[in-house]
C-alpha atoms as a PDB file:
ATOM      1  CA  UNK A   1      74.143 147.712  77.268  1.00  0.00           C
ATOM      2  CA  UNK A   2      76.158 144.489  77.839  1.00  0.00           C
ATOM      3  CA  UNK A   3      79.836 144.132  76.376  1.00  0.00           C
ATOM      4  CA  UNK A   4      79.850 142.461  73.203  1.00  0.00           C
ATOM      5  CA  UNK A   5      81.517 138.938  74.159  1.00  0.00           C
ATOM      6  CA  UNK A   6      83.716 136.747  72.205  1.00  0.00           C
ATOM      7  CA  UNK A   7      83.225 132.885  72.260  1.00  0.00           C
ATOM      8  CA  UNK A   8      85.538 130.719  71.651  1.00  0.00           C
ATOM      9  CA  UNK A   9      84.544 127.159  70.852  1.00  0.00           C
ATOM     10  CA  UNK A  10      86.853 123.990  70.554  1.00  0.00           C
ATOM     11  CA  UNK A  11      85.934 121.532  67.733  1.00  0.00           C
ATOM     12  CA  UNK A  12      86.401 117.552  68.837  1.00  0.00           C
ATOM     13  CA  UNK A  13      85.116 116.853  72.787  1.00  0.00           C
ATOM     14  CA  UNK A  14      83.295 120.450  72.519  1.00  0.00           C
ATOM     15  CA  UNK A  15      81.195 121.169  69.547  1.00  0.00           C
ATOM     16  CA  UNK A  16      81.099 117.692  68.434  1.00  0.00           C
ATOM     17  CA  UNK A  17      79.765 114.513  70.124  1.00  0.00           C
ATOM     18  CA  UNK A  18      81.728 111.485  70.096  1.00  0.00           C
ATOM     19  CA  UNK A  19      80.130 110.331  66.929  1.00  0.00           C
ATOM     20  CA  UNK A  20      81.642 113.401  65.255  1.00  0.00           C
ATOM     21  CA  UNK A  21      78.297 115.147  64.650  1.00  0.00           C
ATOM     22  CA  UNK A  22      77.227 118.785  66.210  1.00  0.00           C
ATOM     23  CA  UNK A  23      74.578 118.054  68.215  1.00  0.00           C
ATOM     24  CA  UNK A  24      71.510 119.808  66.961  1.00  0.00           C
ATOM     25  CA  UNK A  25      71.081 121.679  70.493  1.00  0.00           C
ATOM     26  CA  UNK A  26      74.545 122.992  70.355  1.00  0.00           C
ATOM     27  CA  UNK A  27      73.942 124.201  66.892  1.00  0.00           C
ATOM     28  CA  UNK A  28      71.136 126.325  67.417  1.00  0.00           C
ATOM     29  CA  UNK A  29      72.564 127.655  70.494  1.00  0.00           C
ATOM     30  CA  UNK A  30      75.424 128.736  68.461  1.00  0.00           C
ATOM     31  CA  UNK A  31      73.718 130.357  65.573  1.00  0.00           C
ATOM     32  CA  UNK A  32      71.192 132.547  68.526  1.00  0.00           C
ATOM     33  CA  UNK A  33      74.470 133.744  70.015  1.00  0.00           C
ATOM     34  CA  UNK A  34      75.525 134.757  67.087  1.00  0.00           C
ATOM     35  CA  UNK A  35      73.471 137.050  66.626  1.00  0.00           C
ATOM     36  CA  UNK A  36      74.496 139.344  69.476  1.00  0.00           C
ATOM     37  CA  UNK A  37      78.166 138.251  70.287  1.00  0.00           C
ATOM     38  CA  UNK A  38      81.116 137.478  68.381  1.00  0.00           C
ATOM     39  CA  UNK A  39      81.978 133.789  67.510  1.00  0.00           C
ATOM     40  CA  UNK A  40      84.810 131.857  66.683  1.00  0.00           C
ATOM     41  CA  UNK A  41      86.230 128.181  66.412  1.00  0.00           C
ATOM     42  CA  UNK A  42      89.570 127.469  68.245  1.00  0.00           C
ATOM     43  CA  UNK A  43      90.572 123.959  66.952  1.00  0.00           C
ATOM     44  CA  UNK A  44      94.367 121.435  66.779  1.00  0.00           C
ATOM     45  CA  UNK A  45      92.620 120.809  62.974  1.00  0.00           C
ATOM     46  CA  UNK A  46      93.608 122.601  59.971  1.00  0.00           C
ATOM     47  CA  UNK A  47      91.287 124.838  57.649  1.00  0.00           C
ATOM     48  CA  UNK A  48      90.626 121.948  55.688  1.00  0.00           C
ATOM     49  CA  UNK A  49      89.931 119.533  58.625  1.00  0.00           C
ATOM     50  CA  UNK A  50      87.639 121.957  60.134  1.00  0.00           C
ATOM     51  CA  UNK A  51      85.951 123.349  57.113  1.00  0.00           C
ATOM     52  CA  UNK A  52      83.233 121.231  57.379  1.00  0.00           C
ATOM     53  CA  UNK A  53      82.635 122.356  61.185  1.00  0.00           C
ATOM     54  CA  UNK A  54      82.438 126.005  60.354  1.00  0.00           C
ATOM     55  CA  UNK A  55      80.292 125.727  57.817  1.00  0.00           C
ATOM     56  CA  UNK A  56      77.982 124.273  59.168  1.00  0.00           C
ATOM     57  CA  UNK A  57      77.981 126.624  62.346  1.00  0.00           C
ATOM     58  CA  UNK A  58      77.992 129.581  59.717  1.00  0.00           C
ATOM     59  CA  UNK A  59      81.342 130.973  61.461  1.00  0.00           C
ATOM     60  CA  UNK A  60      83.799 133.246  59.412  1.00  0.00           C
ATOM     61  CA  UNK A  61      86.131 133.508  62.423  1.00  0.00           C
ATOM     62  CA  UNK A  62      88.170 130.895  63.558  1.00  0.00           C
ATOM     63  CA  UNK A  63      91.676 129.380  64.512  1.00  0.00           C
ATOM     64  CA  UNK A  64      93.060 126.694  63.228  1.00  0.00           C
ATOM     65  CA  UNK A  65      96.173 124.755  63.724  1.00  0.00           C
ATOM     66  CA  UNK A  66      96.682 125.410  67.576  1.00  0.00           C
ATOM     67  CA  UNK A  67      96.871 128.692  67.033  1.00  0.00           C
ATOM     68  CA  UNK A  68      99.145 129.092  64.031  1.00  0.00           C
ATOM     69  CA  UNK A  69      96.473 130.733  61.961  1.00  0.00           C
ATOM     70  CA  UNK A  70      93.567 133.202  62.334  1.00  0.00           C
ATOM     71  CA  UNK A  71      91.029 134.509  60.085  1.00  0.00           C
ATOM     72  CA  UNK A  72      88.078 137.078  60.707  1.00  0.00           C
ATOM     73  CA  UNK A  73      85.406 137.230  57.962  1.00  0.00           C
ATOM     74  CA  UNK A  74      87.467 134.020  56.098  1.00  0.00           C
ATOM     75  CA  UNK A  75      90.231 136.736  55.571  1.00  0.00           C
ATOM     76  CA  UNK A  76      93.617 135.762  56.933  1.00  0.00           C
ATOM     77  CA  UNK A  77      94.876 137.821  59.917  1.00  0.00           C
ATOM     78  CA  UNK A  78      97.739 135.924  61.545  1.00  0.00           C
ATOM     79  CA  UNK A  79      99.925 133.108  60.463  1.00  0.00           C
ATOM     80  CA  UNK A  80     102.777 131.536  62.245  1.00  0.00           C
ATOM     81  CA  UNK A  81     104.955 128.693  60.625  1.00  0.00           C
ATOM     82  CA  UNK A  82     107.400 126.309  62.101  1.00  0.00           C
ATOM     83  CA  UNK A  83     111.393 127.147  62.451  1.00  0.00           C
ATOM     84  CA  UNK A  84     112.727 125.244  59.355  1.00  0.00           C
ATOM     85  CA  UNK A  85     115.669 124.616  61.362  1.00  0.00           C
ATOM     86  CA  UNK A  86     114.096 122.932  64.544  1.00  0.00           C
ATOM     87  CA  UNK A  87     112.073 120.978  61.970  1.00  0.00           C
ATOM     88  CA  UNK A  88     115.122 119.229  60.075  1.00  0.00           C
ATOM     89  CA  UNK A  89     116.599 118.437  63.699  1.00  0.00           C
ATOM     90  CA  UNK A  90     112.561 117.080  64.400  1.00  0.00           C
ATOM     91  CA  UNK A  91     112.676 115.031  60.976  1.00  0.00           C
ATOM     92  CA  UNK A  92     116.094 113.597  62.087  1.00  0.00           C
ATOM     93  CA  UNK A  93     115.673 112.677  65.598  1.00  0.00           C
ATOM     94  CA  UNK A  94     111.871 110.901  64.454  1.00  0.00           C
ATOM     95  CA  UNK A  95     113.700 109.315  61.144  1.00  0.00           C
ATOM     96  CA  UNK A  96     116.528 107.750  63.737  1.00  0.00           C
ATOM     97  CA  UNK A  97     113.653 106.157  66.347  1.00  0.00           C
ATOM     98  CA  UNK A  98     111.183 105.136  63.691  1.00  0.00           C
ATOM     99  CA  UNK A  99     108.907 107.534  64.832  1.00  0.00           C
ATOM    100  CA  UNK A 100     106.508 108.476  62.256  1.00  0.00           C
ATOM    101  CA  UNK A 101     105.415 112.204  61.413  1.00  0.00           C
ATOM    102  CA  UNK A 102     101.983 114.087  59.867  1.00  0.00           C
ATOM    103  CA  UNK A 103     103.166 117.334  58.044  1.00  0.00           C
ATOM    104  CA  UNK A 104     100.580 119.970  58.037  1.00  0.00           C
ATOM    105  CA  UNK A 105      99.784 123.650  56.088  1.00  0.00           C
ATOM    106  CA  UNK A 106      97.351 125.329  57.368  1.00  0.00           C
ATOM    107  CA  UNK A 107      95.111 123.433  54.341  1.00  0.00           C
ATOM    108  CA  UNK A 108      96.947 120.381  53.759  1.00  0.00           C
ATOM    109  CA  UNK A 109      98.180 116.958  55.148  1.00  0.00           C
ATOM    110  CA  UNK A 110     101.134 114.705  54.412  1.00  0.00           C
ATOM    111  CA  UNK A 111     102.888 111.662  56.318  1.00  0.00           C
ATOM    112  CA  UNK A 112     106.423 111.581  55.866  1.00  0.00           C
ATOM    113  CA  UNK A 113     106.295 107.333  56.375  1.00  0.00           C
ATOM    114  CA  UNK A 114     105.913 105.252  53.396  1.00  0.00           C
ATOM    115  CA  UNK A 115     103.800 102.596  55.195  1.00  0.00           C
ATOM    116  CA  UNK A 116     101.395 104.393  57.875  1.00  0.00           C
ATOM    117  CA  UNK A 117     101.868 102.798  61.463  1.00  0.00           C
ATOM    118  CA  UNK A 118      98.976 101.538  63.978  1.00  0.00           C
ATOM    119  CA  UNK A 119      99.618 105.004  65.969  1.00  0.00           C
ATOM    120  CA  UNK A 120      99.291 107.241  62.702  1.00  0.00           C
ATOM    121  CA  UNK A 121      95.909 105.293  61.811  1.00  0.00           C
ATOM    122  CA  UNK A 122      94.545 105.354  65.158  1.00  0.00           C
ATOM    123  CA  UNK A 123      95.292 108.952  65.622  1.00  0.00           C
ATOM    124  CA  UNK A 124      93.909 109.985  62.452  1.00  0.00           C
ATOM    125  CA  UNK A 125      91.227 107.828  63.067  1.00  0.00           C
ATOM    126  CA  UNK A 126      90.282 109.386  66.761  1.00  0.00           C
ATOM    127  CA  UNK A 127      89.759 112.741  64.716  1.00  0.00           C
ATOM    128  CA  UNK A 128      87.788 111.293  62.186  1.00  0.00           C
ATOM    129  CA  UNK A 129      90.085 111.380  59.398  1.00  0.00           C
ATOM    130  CA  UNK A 130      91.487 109.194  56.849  1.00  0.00           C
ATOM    131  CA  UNK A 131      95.513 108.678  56.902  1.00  0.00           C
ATOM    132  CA  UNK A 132      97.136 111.616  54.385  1.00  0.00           C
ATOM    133  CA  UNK A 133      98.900 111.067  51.216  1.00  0.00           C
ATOM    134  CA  UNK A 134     102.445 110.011  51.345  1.00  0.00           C
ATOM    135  CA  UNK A 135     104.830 113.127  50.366  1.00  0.00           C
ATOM    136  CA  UNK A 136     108.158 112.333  52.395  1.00  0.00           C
ATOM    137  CA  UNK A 137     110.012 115.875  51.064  1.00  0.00           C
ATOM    138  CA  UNK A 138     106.692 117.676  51.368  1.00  0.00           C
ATOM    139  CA  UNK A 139     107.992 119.838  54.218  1.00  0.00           C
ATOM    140  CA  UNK A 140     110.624 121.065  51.914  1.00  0.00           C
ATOM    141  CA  UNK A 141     108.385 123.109  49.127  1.00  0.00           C
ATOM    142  CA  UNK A 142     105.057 123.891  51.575  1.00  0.00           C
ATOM    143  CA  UNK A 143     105.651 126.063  54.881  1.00  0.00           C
ATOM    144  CA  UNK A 144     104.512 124.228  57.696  1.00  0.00           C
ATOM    145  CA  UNK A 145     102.457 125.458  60.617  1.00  0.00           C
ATOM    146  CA  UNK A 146     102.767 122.330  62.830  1.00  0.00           C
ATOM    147  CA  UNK A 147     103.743 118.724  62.589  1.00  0.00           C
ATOM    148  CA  UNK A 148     102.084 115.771  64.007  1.00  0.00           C
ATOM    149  CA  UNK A 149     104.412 113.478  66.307  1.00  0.00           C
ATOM    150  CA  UNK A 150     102.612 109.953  66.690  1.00  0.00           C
ATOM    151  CA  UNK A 151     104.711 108.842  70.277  1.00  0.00           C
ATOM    152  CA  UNK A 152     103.798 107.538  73.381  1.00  0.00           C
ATOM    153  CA  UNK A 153     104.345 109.625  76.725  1.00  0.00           C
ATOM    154  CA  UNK A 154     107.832 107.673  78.051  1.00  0.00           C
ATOM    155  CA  UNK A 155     109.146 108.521  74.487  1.00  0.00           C
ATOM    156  CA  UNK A 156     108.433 112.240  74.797  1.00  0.00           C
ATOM    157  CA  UNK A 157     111.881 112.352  76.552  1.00  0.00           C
ATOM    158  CA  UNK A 158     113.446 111.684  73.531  1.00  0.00           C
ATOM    159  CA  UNK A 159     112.523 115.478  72.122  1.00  0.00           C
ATOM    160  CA  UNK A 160     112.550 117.452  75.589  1.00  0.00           C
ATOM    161  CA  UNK A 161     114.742 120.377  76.002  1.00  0.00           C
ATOM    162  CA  UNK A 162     115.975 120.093  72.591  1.00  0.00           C
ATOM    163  CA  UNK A 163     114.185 122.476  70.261  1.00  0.00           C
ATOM    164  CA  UNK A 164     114.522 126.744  71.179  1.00  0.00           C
ATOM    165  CA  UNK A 165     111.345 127.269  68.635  1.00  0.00           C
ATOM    166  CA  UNK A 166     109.012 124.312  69.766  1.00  0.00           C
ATOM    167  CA  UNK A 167     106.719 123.439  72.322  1.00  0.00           C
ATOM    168  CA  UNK A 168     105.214 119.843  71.937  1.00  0.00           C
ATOM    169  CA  UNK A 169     101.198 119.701  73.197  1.00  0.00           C
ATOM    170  CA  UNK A 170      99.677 116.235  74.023  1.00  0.00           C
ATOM    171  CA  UNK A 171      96.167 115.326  71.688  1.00  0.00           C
ATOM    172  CA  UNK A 172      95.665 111.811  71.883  1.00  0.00           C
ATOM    173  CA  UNK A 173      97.421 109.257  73.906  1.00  0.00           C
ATOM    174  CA  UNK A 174      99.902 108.508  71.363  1.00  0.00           C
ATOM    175  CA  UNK A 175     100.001 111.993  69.340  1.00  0.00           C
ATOM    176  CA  UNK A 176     101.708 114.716  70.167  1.00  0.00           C
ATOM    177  CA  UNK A 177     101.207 118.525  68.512  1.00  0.00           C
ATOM    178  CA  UNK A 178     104.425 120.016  67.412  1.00  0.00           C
ATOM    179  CA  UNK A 179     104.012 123.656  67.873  1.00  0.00           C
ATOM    180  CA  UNK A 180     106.184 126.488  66.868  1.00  0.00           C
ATOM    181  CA  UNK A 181     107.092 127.815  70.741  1.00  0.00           C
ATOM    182  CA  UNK A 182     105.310 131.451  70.317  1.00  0.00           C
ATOM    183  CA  UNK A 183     102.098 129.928  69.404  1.00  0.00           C
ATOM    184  CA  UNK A 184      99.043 128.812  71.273  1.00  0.00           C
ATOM    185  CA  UNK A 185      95.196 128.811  70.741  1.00  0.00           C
ATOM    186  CA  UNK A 186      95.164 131.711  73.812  1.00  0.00           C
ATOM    187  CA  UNK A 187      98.180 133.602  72.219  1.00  0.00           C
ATOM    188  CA  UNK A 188      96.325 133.567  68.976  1.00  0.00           C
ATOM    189  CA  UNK A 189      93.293 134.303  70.564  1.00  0.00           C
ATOM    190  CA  UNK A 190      94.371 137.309  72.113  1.00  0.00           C
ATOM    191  CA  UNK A 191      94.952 138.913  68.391  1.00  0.00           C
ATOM    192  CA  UNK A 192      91.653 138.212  67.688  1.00  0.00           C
ATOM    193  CA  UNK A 193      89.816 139.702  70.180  1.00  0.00           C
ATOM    194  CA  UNK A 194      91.836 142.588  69.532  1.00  0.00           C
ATOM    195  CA  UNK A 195      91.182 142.733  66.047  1.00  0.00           C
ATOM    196  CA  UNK A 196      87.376 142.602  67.026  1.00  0.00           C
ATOM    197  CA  UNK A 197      87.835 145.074  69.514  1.00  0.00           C
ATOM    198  CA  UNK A 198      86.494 143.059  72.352  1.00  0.00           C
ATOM    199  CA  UNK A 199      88.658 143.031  75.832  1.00  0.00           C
ATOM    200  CA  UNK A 200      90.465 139.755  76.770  1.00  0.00           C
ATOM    201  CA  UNK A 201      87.936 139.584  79.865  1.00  0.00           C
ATOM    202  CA  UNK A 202      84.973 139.505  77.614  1.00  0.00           C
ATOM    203  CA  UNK A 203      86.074 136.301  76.227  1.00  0.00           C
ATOM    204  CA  UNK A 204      84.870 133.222  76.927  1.00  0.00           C
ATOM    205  CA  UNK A 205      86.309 129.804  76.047  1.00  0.00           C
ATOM    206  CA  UNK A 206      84.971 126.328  76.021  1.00  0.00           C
ATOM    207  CA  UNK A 207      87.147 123.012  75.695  1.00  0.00           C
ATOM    208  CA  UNK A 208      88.371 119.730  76.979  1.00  0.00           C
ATOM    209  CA  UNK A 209      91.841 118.679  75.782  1.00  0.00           C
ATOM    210  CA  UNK A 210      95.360 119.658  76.777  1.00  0.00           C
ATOM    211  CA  UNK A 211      96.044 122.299  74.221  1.00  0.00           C
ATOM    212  CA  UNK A 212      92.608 123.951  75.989  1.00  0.00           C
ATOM    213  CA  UNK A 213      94.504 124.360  78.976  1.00  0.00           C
ATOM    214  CA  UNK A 214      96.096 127.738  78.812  1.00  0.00           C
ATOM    215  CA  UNK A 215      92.880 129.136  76.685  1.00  0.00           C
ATOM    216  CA  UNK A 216      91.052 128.072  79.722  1.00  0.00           C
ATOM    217  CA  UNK A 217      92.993 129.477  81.996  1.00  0.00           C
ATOM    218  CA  UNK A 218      93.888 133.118  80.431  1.00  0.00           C
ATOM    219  CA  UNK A 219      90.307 133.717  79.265  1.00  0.00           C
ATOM    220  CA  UNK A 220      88.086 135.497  80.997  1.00  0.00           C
ATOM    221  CA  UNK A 221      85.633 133.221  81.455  1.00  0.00           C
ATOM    222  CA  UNK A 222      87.331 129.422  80.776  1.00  0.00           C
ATOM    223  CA  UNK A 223      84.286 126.344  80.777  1.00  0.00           C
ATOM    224  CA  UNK A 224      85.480 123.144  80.704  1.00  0.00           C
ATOM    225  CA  UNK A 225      83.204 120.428  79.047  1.00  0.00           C
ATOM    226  CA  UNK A 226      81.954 117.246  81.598  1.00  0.00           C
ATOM    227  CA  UNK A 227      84.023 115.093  79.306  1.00  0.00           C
ATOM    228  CA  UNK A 228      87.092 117.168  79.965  1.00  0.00           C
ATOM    229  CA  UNK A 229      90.738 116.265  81.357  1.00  0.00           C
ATOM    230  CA  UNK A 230      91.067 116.450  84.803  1.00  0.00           C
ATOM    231  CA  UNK A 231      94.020 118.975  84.220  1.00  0.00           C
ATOM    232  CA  UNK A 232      91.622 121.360  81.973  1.00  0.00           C
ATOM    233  CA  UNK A 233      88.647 121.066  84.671  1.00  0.00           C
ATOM    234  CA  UNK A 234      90.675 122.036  87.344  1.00  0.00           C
ATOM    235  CA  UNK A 235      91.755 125.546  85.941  1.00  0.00           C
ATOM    236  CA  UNK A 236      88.347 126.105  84.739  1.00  0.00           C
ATOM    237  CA  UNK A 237      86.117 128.575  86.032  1.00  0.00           C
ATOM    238  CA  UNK A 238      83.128 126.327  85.732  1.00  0.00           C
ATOM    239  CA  UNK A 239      82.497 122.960  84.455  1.00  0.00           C
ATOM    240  CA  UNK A 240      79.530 122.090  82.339  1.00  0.00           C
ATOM    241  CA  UNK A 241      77.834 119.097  81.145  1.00  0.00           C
ATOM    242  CA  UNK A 242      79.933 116.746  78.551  1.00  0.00           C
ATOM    243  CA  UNK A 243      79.899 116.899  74.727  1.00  0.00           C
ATOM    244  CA  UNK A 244      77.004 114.201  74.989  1.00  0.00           C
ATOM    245  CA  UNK A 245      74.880 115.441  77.370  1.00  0.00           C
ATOM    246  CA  UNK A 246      74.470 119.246  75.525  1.00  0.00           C
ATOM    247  CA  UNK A 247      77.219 120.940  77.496  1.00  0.00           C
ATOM    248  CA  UNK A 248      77.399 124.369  75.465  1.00  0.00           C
ATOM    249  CA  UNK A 249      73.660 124.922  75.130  1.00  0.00           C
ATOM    250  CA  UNK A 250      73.523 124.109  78.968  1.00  0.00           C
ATOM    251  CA  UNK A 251      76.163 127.002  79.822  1.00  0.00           C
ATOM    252  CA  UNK A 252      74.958 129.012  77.891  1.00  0.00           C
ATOM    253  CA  UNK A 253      71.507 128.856  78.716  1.00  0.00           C
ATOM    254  CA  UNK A 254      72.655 129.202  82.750  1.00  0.00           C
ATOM    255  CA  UNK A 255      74.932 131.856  82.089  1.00  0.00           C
ATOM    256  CA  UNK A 256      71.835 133.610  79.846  1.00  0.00           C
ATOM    257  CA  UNK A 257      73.359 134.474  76.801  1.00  0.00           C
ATOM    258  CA  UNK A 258      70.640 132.221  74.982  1.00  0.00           C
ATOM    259  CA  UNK A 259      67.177 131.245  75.984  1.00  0.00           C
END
């Protein structure tokens, strides 16, 4: 008999369209793989951000928060938080360029700005969520698992080279992922599998942003949606059609795991 297989599944650009739905197609392809494989959402969202998601896919295995969290059977099995003392250098190096800041838990959400700016809105907005509730020392009495950064790409200079315990992952054109630097979706991925008991090669990922890229890669078997970045396509091992256009069920169905 066939390996049992993990698959991995990225929320926003993967699961869901562009109107922030699951496709009905993609859903049912889901739940019929679940019955003979192992599944699991890989997602930049926190538990609470992608609650809804899993739910409604039925999955008690995910990742959340880039990698800084894992859970089989909703029971935690990894956790990874930021260095507190990369993130005071973080706060003061954003405070001194007016650069505004998200904290996150793995279940909460907090800006650190009094008045939210057009990047914060339009970031939160591009995932579908409101703006969080103001809570400037909110870092201080909750552990955080990542931060969001809301800069633009020439600004990124400003942070490079100067944190040991991050590594800073692009999400939206002006938002950045602050990471701690041993953490990854594919990192945290790896402990998964193992804690299933599935081989690395018998996992396969789909996705289509940036922090995809080295799940893609390391898997063994990466697909990269139609509505992909070029940079996630091209270390792909096949491309499929976009979030629109039923790109899951379509792999799926071509690499006959589902009917």
């Amino acid at each position: 008999m066939e390996n049992k297989k993990l698959f991995i599944f990225d929320i926003d650009g993967t699961v869901l369209d562009n109107s922030k739905s699951i496709p009905l197609e993609t859903k049912q392809a889901i739940k019929e793989l679940s019955e003979s494989h192992e599944v699991a959402i890989a997602t930049g969202r926190n538990r609470t951000m992608a609650k809804e998601v899993i739910e409604e896919l039925g999955i008690s295995s995910y990742i959340v928060c880039n990698g800084a969290a894992a859970y089989y059977k909703d029971e935690a099995i990894y956790t990874n938080f930021l260095n507190e003392e990369d993130l005071e250098k973080l706060i003061d190096i954003a405070d001194a360029h007016d650069h505004q800041l998200v904290y996150e838990t793995i279940d909460d959400l907090r800006r650190r700005n009094e008045v939210p700016g057009k990047r914060m809105t339009n970031g939160m907005t591009f995932v579908g969520f409101d703006v969080p509730a103001y809570d400037k020392e909110f870092y201080k009495k909750n552990p955080l698992v990542q931060c969001l950064l809301f800069i633009s790409e020439e600004e990124m200079d400003i942070y490079a080279d100067k944190f040991s315990h991050f590594r800073f992952v692009r999400w939206y054109k002006e938002g950045i992922d602050v990471l701690p630097a041993d953490g990854s979706k594919y990192l945290t991925i790896k402990i998964l599998a193992n804690h299933m008991g599935i081989n690395l090669n018998d996992v396969i990922a789909f996705g289509d942003g940036m922090n995809d890229i080295e799940m893609i890669r390391h898997v063994g078997t990466g697909i990269a949606m139609g509505n992909a970045e070029k940079e996630v396509k091209d270390v792909a091992d096949s491309v499929t059609e976009s979030n629109e256009n039923n790109g899951i069920p379509s792999a799926l169905r071509k690499m006959k795991y589902i009917k």
